[in-house]
Protein backbone atom coordinates (compact mmCIF):
# COMPACT_ATOMS: atom_id res chain seq x y z
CA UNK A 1 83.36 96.84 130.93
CA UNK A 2 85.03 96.94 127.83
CA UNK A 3 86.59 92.96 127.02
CA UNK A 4 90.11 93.26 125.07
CA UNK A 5 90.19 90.56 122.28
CA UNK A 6 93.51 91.98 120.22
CA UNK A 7 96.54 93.51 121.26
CA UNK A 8 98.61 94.38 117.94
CA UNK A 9 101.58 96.99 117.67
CA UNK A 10 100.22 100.04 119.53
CA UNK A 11 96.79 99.01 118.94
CA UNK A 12 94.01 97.77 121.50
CA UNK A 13 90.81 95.69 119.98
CA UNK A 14 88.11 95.56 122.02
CA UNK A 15 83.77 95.75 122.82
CA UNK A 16 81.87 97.44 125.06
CA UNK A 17 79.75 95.20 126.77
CA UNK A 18 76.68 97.43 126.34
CA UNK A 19 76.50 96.92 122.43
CA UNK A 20 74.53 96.66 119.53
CA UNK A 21 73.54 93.39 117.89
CA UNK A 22 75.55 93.88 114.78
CA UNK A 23 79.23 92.11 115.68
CA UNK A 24 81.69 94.95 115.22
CA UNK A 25 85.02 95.40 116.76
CA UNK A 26 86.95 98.92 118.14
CA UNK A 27 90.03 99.77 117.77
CA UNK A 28 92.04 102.01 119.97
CA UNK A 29 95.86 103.50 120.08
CA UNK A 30 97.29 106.95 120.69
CA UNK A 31 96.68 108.56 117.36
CA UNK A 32 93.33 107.29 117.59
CA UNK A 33 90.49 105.04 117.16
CA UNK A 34 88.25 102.81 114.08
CA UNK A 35 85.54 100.65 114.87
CA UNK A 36 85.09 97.73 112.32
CA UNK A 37 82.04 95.73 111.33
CA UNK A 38 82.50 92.25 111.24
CA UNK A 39 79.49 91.37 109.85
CA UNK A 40 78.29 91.05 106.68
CA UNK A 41 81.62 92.01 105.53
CA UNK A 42 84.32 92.85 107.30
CA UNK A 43 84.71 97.56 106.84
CA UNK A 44 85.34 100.47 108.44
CA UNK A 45 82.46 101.33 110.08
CA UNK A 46 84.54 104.97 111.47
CA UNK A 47 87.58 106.68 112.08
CA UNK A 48 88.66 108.88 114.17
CA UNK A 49 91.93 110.39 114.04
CA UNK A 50 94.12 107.05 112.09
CA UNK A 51 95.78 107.72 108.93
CA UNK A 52 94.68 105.57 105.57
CA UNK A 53 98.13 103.54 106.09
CA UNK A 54 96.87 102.96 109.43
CA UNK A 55 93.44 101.77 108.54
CA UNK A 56 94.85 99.12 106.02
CA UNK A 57 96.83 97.61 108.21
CA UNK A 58 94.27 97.67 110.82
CA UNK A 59 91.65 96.30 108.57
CA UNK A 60 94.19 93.24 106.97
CA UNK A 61 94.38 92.23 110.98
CA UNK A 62 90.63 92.46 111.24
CA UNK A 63 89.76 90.52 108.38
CA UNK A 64 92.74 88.17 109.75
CA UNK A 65 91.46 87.68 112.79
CA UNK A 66 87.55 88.05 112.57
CA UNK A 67 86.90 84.19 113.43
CA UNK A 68 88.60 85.17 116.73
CA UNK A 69 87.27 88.60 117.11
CA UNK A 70 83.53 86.85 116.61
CA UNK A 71 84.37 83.78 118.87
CA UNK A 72 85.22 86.65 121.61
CA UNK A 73 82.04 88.27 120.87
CA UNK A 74 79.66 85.24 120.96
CA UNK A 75 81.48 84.00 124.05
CA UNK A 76 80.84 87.60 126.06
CA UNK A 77 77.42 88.52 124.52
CA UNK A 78 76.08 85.07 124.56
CA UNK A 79 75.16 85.10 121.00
């Protein structure tokens, strides 16, 4: 199972519900995917295919929306 927290533009933000401790978020869209760490700072953790334009924008939302993106988290995980 793979929760979606973020729909944005063409872009899908979501977990995997087998995951690793560290809060992170991935990011998915046709060109594409990033998965962010949210935790102790928001960055890229890696890309796959998304331009640097992309990433920016993609990393501005993330930062944006991290209190969500971590209430998501704690709410699935239980942590």
């Amino acid at each position: 199972m793979s929760p979606t927290v973020l729909r944005w533009k063409d872009y899908r933000f979501f977990f995997f519900s087998r995951e690793e401790e560290r809060v992170h978020v991935h990011v998915y869209c046709p060109q594409g995917e990033a998965k962010f760490w949210l935790e102790p700072d928001v960055v890229l953790a890696r890309n796959h295919g998304l331009s640097d334009r992309q990433l920016s924008e993609l990393l501005h939302v993330v930062k944006e929306r991290s209190d969500d993106i971590r209430n998501a988290w704690r709410l699935h995980f239980g942590r």
